[in-house]
C-alpha atoms as a PDB file:
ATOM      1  CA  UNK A   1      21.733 -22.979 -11.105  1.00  0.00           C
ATOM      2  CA  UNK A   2      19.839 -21.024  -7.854  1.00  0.00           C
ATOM      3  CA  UNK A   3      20.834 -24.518  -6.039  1.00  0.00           C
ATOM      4  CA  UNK A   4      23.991 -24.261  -7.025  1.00  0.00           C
ATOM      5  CA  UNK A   5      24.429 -20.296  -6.180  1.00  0.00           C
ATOM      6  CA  UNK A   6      22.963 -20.783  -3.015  1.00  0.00           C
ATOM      7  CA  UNK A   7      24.770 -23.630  -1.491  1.00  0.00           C
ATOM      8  CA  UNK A   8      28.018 -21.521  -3.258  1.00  0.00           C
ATOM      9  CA  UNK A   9      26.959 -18.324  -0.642  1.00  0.00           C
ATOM     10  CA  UNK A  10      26.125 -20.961   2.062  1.00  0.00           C
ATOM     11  CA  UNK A  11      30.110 -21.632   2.203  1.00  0.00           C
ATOM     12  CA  UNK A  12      31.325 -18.406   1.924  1.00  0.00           C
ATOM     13  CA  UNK A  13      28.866 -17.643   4.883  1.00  0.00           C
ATOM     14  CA  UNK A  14      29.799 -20.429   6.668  1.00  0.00           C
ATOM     15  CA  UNK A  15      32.017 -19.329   9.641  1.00  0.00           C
ATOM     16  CA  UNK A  16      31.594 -15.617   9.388  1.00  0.00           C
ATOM     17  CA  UNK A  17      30.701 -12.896  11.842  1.00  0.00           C
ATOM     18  CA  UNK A  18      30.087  -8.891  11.624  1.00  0.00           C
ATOM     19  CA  UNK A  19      33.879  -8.895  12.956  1.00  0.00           C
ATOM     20  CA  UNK A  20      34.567 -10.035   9.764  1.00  0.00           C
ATOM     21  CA  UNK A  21      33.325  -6.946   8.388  1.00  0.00           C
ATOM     22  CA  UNK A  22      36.188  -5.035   9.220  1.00  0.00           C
ATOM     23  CA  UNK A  23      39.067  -7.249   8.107  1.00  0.00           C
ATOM     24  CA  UNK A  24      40.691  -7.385   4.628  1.00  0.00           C
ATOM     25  CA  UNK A  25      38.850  -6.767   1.653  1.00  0.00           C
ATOM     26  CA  UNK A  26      35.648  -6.814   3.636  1.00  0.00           C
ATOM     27  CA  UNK A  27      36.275  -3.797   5.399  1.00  0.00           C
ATOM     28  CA  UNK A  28      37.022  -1.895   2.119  1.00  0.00           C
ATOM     29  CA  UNK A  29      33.520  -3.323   1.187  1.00  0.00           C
ATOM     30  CA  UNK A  30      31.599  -2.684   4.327  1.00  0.00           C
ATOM     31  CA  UNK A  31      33.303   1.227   3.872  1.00  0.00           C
ATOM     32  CA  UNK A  32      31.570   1.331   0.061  1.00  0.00           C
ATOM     33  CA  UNK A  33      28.587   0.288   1.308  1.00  0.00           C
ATOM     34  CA  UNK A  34      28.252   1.889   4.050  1.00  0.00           C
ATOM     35  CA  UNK A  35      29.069   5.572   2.819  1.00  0.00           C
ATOM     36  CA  UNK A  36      26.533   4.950  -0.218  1.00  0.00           C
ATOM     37  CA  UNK A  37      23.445   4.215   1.839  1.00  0.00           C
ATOM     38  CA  UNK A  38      24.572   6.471   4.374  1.00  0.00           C
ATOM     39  CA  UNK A  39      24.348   9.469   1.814  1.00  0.00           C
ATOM     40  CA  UNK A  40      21.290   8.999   1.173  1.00  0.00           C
ATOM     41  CA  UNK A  41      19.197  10.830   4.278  1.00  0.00           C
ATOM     42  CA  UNK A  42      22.647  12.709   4.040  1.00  0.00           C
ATOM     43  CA  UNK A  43      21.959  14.588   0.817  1.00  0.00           C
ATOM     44  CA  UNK A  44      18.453  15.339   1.695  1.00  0.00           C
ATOM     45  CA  UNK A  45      16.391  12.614   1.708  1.00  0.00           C
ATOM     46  CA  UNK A  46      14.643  13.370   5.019  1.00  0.00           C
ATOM     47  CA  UNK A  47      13.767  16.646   3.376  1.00  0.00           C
ATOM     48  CA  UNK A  48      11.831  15.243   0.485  1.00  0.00           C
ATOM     49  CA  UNK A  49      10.198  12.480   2.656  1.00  0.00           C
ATOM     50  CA  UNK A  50       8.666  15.337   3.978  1.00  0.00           C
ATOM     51  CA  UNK A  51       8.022  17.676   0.840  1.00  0.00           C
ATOM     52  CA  UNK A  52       4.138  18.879   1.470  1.00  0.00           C
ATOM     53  CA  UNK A  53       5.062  19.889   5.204  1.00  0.00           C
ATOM     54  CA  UNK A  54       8.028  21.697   3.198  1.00  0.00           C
ATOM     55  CA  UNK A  55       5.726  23.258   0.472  1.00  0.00           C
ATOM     56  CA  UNK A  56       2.914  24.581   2.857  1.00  0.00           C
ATOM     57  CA  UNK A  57       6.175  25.760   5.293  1.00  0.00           C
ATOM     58  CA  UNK A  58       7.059  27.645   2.058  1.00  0.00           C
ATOM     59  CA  UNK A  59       3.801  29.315   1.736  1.00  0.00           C
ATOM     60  CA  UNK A  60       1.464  26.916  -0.672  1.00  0.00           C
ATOM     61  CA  UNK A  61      -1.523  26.223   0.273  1.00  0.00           C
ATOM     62  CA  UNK A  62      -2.585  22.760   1.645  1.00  0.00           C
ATOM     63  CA  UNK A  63      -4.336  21.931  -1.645  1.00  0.00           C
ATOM     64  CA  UNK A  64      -1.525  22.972  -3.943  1.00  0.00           C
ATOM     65  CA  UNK A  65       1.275  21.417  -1.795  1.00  0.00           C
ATOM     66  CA  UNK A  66      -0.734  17.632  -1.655  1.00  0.00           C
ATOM     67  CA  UNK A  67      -0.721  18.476  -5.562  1.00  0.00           C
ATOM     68  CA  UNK A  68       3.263  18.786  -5.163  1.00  0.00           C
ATOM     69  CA  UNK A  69       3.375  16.060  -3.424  1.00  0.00           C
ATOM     70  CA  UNK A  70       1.429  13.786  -5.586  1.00  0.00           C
ATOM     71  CA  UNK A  71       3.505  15.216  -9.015  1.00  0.00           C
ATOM     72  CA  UNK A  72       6.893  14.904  -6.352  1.00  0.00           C
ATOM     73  CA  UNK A  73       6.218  11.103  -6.023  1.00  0.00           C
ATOM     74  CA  UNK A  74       4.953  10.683  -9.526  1.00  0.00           C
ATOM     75  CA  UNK A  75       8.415  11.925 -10.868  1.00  0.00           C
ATOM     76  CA  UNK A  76      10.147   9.872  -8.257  1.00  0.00           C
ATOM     77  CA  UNK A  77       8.905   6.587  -9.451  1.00  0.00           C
ATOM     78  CA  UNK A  78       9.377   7.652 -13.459  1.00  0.00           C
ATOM     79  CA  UNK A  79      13.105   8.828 -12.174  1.00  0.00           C
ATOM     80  CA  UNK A  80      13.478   4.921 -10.725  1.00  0.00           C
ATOM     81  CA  UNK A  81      12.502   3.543 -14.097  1.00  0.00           C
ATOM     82  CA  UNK A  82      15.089   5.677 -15.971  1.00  0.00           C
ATOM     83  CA  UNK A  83      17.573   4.667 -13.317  1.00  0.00           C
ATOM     84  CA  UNK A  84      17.554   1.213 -14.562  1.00  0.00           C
ATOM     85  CA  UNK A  85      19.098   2.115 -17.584  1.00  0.00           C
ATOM     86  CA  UNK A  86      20.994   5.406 -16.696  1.00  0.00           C
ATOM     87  CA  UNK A  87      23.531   2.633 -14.600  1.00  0.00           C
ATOM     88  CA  UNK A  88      24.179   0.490 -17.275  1.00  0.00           C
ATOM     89  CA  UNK A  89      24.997   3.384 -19.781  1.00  0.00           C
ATOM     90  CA  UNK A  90      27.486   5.576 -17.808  1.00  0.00           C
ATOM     91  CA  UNK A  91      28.034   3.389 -15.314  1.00  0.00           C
ATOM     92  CA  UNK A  92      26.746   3.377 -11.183  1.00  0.00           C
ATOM     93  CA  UNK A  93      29.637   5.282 -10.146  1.00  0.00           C
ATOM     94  CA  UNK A  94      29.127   7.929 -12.521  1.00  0.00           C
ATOM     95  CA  UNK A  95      25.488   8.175 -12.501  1.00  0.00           C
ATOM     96  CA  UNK A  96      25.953   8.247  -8.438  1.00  0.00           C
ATOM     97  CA  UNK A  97      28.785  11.331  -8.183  1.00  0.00           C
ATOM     98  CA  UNK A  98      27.030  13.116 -10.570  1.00  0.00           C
ATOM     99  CA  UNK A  99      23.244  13.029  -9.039  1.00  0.00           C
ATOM    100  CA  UNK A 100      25.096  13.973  -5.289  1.00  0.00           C
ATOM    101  CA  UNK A 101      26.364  17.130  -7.398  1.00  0.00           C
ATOM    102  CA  UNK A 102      23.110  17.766  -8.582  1.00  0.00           C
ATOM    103  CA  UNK A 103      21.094  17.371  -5.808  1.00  0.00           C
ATOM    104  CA  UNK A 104      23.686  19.325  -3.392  1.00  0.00           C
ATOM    105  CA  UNK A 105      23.710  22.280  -5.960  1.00  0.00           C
ATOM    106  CA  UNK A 106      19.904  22.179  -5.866  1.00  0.00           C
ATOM    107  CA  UNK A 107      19.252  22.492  -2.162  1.00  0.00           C
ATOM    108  CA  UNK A 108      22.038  25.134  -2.230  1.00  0.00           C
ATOM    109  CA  UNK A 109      20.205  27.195  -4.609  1.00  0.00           C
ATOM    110  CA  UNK A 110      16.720  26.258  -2.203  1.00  0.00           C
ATOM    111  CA  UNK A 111      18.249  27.768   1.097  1.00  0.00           C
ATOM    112  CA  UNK A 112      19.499  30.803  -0.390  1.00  0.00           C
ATOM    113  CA  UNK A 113      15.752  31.373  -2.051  1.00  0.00           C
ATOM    114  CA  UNK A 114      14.450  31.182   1.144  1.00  0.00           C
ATOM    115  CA  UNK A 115      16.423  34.459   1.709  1.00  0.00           C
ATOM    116  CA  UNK A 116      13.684  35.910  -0.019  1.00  0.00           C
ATOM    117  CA  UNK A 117      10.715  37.899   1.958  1.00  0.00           C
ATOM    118  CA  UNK A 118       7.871  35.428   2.679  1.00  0.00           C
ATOM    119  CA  UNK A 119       5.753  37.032   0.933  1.00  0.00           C
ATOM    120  CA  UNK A 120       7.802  36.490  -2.703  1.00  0.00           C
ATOM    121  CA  UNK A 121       5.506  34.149  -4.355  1.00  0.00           C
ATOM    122  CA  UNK A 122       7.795  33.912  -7.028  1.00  0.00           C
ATOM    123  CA  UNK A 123      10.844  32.415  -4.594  1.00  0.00           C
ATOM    124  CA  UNK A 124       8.045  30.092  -3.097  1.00  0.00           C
ATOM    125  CA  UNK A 125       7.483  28.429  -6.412  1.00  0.00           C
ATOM    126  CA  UNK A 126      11.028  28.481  -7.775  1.00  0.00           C
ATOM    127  CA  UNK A 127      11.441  26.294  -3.629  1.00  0.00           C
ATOM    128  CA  UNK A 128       8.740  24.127  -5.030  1.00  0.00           C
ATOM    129  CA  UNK A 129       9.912  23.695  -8.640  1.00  0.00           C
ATOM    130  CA  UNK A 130      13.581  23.108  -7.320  1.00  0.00           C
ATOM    131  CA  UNK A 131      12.686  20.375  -4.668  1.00  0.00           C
ATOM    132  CA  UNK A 132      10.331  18.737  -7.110  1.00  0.00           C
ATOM    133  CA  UNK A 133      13.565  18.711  -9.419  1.00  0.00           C
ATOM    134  CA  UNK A 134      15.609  17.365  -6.609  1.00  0.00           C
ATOM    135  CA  UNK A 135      13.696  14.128  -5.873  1.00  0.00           C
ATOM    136  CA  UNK A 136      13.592  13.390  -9.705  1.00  0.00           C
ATOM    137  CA  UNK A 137      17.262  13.751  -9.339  1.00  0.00           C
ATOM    138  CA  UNK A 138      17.379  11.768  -6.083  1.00  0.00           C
ATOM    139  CA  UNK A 139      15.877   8.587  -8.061  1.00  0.00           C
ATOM    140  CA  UNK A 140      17.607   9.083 -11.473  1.00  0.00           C
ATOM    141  CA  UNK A 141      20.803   8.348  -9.130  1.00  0.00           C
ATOM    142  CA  UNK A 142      21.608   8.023  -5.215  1.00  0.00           C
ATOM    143  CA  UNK A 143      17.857   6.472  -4.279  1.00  0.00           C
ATOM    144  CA  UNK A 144      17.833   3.067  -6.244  1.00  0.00           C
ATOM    145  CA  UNK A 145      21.941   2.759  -7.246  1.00  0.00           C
ATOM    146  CA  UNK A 146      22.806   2.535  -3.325  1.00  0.00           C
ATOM    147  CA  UNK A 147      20.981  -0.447  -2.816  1.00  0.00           C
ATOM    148  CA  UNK A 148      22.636  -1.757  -6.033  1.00  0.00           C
ATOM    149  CA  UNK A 149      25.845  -1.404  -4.114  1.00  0.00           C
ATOM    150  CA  UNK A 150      28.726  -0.693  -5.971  1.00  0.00           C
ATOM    151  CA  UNK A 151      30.405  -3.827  -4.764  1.00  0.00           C
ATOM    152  CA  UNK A 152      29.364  -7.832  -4.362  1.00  0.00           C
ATOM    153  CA  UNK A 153      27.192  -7.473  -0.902  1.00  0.00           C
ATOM    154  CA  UNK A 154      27.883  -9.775   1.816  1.00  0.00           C
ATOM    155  CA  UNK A 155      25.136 -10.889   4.448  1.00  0.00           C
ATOM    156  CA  UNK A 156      26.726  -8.994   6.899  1.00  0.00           C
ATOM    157  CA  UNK A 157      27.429  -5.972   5.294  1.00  0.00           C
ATOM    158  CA  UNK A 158      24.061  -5.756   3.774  1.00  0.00           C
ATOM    159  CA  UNK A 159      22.808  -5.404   7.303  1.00  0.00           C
ATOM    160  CA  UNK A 160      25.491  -3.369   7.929  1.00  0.00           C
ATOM    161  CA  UNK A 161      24.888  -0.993   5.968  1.00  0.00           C
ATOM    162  CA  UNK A 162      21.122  -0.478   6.379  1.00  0.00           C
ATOM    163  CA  UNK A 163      22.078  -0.282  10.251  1.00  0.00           C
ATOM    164  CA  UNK A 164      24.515   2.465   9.163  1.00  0.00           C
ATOM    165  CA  UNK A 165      22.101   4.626   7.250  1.00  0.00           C
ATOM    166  CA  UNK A 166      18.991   4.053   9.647  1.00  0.00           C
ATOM    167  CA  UNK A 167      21.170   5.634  12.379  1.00  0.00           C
ATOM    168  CA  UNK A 168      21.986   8.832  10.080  1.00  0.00           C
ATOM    169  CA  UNK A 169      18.496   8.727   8.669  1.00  0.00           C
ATOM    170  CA  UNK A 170      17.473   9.435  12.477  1.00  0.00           C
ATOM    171  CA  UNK A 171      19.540  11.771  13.352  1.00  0.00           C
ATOM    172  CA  UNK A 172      18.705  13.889   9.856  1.00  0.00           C
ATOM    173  CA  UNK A 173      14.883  13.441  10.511  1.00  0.00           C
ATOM    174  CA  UNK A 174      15.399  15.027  13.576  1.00  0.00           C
ATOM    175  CA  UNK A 175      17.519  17.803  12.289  1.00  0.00           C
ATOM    176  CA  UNK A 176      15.182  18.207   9.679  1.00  0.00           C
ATOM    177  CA  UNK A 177      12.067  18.979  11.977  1.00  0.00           C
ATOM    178  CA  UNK A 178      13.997  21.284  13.471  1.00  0.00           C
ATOM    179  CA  UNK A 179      14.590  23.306  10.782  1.00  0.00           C
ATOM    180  CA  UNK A 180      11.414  23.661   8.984  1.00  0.00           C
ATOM    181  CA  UNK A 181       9.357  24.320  11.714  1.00  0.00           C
ATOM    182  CA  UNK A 182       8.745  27.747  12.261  1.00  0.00           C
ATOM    183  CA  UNK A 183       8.469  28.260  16.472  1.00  0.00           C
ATOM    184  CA  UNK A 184      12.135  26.366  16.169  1.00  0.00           C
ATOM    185  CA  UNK A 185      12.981  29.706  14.848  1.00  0.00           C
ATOM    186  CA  UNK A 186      15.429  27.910  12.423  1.00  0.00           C
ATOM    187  CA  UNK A 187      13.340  27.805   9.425  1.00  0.00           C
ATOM    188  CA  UNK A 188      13.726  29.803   6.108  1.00  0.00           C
ATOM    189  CA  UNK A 189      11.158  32.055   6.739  1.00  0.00           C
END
C-alpha cells in the first residue's frame, strides 16, 4: 500500500512547479496553508518562545521565571497530547478559530495588566499566570493543527508554507525584542 501511495504522489508531482501553486484549486490551497502557519508567530508565538525573558521583564526573579518556564513547556507538551483528540471531536477548524480567540483575548488582557505600576506584584503574577495559560492554549489548537493543514498538502505548498511563516516568524521576533526590552522604551513597564 506505501508503494502504491507513493508512486500515486510521484504522478501527481510529476510535471509540477511552485507556479503551480497559484493556479486553480492549488492556489485556494497554498492560501489555507499559508494563512494557518503564518498565524502562528502572528498570534504570539514569538512571545512565548521567549516566556522567561518575558517573566523576569515582568518583575520575577530569575529563579521563579526558569520555574515558569519549565511549568510553560510542561503544559505545552500535555496541551499537544490533548490536541490529538480535541481535532477529531469538534473538528480542526473549530478547535483552530476558537484557540486564535482565546489566545488573542489573553494577550489583550496581558498588555492592559502591564498598565499596572511595576511594582504591583499582583499584575506581575496574573502576566505570568495568563501567558502560562496562553501557551497551553497555543498547543490545545493553532501550534500542532497548522501543520495538520486543513487541506491535502502538496510538495510545494508544504514548502510554501513553512517559507511563508519563517518570513513572518522573523519579522515578529524582531518586533518582539523590541518591545520587551526595556532601553527600547517600548516595553510594559
Amino acid at each position: 500500500m506505501m508503494v502504491h501511495t507513493d508512486r500515486l504522489e510521484q504522478e501527481i508531482q510529476s510535471g509540477t512547479s511552485y507556479l503551480d501553486c497559484f493556479k486553480g484549486t492549488d492556489l485556494r490551497r497554498t492560501e489555507i496553508s499559508c494563512i494557518a502557519m503564518g498565524l502562528q508567530p502572528i498570534c504570539g508565538l514569538s512571545l512565548a518562545s521567549n516566556s522567561v525573558y518575558f517573566f523576569e521583564q515582568a518583575g520575577f526573579t530569575a529563579g521563579q521565571s526558569f520555574d515558569l518556564g519549565l511549568g510553560n513547556t510542561a503544559l505545552g507538551f500535555s496541551g499537544v497530547l490533548i490536541s490529538w483528540f480535541l481535532g477529531n471531536w469538534f473538528g480542526r477548524r473549530s478547535v483552530f478559530l476558537t484557540g486564535l480567540i482565546v489566545m488573542t483575548l489573553l494577550l489583550l488582557i496581558i498588555g492592559f495588566t502591564s498598565l499596572a505600576p511595576s511594582n504591583n506584584l499582583a499584575a506581575t503574577q496574573v502576566q505570568g499566570a495568563l501567558l502560562v495559560l496562553w501557551t497551553f492554549t497555543f498547543a490545545l489548537s493553532v501550534g500542532p493543527l497548522s501543520y495538520t493543514s486543513l487541506v491535502r498538502p502538496r510538495l510545494h505548498v508544504s514548502v510554501a508554507k513553512r517559507l511563508h511563516s519563517h518570513v513572518i516568524f522573523t519579522m515578529c521576533s524582531t518586533l518582539q525584542l523590541a518591545l520587551l526590552h526595556r532601553k527600547a522604551n517600548l516595553s510594559s513597564n
